[in-house]
N, C-alpha and C. Protein backbone atom coordinates (compact mmCIF):
# COMPACT_ATOMS: atom_id res chain seq x y z
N UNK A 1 0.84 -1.19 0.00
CA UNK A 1 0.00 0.00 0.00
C UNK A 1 0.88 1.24 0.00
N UNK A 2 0.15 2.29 -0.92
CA UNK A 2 1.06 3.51 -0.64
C UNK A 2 0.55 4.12 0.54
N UNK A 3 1.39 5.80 0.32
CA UNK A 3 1.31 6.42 1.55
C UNK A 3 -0.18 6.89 1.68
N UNK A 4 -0.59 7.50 0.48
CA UNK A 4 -1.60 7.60 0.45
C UNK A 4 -2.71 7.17 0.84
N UNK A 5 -2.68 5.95 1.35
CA UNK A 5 -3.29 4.74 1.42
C UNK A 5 -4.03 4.80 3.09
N UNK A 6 -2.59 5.02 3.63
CA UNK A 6 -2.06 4.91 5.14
C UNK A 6 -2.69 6.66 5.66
N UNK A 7 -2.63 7.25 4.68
CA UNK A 7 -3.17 8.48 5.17
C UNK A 7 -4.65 8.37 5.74
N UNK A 8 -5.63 7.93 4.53
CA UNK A 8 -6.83 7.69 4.23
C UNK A 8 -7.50 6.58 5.32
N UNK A 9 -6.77 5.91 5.54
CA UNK A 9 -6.99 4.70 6.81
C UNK A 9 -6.88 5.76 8.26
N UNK A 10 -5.63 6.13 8.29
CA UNK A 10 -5.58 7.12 9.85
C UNK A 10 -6.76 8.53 9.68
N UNK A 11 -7.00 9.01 8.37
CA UNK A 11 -8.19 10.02 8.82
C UNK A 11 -9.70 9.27 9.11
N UNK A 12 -10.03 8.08 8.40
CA UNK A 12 -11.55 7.23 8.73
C UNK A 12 -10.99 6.97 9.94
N UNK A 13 -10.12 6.18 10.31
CA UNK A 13 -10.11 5.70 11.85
C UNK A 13 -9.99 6.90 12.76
N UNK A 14 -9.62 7.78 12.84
CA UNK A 14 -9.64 9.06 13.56
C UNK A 14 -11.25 9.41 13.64
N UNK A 15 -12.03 9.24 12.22
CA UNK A 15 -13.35 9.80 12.15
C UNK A 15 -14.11 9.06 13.00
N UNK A 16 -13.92 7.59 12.91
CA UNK A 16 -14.82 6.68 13.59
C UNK A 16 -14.13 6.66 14.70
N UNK A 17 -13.76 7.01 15.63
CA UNK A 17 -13.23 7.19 16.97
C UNK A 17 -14.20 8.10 17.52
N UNK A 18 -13.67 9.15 16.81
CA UNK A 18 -14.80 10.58 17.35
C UNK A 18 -15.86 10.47 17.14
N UNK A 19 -16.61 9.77 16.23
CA UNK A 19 -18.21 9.59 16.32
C UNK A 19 -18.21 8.31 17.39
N UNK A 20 -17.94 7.15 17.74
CA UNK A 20 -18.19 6.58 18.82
C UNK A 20 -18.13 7.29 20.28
N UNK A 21 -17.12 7.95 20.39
CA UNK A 21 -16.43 8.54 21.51
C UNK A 21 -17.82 10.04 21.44
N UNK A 22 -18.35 10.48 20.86
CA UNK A 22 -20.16 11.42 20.94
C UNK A 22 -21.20 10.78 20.91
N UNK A 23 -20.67 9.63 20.50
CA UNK A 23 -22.67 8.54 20.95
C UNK A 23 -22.36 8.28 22.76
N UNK A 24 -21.06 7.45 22.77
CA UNK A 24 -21.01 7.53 24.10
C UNK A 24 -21.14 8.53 24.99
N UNK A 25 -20.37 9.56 24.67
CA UNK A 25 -20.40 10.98 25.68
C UNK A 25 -21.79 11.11 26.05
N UNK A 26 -22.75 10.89 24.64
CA UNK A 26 -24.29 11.20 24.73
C UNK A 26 -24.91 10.39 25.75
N UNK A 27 -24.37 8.66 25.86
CA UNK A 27 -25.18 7.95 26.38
C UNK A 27 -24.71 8.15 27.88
N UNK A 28 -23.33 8.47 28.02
CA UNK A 28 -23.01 8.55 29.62
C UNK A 28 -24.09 9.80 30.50
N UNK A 29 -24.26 10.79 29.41
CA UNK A 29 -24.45 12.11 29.91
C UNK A 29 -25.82 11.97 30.06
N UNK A 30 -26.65 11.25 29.28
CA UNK A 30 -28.29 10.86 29.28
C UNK A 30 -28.45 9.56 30.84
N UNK A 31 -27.54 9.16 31.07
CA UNK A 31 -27.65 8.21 31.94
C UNK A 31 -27.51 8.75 33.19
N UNK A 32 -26.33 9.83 33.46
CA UNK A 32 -25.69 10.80 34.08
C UNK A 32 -26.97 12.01 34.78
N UNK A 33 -27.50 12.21 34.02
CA UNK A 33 -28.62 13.18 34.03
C UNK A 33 -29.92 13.19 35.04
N UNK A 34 -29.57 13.73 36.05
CA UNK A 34 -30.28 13.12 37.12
C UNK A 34 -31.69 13.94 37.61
N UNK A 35 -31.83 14.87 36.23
CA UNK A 35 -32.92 15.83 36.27
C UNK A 35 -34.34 14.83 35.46
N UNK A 36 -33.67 13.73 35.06
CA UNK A 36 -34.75 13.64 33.74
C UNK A 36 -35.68 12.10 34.52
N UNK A 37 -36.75 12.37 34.25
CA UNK A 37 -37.65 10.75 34.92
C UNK A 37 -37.27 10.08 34.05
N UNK A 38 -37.75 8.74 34.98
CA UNK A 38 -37.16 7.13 33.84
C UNK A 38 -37.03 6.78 32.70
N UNK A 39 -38.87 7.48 32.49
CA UNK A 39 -39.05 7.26 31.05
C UNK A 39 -38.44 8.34 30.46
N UNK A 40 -37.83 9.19 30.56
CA UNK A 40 -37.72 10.13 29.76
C UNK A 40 -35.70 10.03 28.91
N UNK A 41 -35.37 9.49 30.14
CA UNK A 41 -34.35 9.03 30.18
C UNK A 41 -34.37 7.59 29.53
N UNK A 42 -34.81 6.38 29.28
CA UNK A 42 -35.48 5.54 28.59
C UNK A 42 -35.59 6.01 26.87
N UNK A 43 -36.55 6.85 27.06
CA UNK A 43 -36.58 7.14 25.39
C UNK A 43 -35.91 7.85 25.13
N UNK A 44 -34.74 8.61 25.39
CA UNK A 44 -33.70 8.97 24.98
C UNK A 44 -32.55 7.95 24.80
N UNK A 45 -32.42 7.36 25.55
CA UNK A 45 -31.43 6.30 25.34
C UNK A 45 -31.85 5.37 24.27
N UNK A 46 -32.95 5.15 24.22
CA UNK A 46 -33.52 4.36 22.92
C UNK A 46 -33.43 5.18 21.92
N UNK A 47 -33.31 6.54 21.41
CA UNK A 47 -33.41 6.95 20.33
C UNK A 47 -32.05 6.98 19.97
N UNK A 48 -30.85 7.20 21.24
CA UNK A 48 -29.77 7.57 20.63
C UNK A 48 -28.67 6.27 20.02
N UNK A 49 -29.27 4.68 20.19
CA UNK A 49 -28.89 3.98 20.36
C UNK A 49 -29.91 3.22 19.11
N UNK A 50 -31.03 3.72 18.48
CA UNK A 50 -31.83 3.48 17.50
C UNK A 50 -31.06 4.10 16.17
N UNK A 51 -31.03 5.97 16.51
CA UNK A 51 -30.37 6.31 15.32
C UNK A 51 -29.78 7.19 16.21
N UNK A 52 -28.37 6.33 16.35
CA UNK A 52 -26.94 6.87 16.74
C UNK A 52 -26.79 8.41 16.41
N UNK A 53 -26.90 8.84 14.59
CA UNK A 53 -26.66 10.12 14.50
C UNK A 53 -27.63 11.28 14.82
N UNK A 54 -28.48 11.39 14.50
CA UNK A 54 -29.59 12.09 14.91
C UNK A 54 -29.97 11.81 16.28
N UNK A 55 -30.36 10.57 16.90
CA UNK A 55 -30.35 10.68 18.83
C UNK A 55 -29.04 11.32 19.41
N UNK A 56 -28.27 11.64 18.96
CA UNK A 56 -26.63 12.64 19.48
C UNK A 56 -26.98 13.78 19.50
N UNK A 57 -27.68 14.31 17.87
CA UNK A 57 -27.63 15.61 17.66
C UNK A 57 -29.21 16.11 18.07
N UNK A 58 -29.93 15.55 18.79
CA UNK A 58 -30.85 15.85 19.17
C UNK A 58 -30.61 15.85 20.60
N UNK A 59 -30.07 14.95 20.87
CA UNK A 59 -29.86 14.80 22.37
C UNK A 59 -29.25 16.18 22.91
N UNK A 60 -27.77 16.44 22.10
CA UNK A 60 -27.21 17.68 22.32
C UNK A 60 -27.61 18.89 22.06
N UNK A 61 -28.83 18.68 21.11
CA UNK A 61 -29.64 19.79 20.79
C UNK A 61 -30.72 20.52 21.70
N UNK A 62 -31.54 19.43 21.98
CA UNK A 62 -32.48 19.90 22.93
C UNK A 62 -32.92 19.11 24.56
N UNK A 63 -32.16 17.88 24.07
CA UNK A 63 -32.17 16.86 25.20
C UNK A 63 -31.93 17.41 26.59
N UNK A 64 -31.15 18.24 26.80
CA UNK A 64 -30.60 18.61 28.32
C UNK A 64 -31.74 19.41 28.92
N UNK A 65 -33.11 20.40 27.74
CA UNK A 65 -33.68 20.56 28.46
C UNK A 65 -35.19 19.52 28.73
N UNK A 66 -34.82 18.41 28.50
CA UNK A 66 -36.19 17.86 28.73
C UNK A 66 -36.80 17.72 30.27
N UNK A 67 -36.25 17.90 31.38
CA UNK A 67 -36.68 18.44 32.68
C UNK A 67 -37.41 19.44 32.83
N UNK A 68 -37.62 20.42 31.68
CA UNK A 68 -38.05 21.33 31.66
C UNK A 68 -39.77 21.17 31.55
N UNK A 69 -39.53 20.15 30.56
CA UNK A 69 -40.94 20.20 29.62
C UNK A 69 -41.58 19.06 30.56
N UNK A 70 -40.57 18.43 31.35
CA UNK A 70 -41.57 17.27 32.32
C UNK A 70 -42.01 18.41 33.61
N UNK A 71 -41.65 19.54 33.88
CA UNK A 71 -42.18 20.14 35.02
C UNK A 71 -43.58 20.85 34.85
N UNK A 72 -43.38 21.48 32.94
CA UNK A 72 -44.23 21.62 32.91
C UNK A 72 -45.19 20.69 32.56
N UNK A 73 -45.59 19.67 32.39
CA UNK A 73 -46.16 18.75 32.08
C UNK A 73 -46.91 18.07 33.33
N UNK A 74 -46.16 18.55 34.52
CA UNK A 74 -46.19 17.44 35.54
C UNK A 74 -46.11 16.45 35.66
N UNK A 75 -45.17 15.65 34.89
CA UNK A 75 -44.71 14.33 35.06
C UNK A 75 -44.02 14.54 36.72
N UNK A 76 -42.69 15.46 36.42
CA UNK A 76 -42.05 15.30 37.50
C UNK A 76 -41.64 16.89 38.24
N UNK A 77 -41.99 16.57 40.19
CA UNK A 77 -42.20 17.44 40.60
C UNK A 77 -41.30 18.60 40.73
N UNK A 78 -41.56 19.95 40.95
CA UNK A 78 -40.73 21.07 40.74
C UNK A 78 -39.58 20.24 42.18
């Protein structure tokens, strides 16, 4: 193989590092998250683990405030 070759191998493996290493961050931090009820925490972990890319970028998107929307909801108490 050329160098070229060896380049192209170390930038995908670099890529797929860092996308495993943000599903995880996602799943530690959704697990971690001690604002959110079971279920809520539940279907997040199922989405981000359903569709890895979009449950990340949703998770990081709006996920942190879902405590919000369970207070108002009254799932779970102020």
């Amino acid at each position: 193989m050329d160098d070229l070759t060896w380049i192209l191998i170390a930038i995908v493996s670099l890529a797929v590092a860092g996308y495993l290493a943000l599903i995880a961050s996602a799943i530690v931090s959704v697990i971690r998250s001690a604002e959110l009820a079971l279920v809520s925490r539940a279907a997040w972990l199922a989405a981000i683990i359903a569709f890895p890319v979009l449950g990340t970028i949703a998770w990081y998107g709006i996920g942190y405030r879902t405590h919000e929307v369970e207070r108002a909801l009254g799932i779970r108490p102020v």
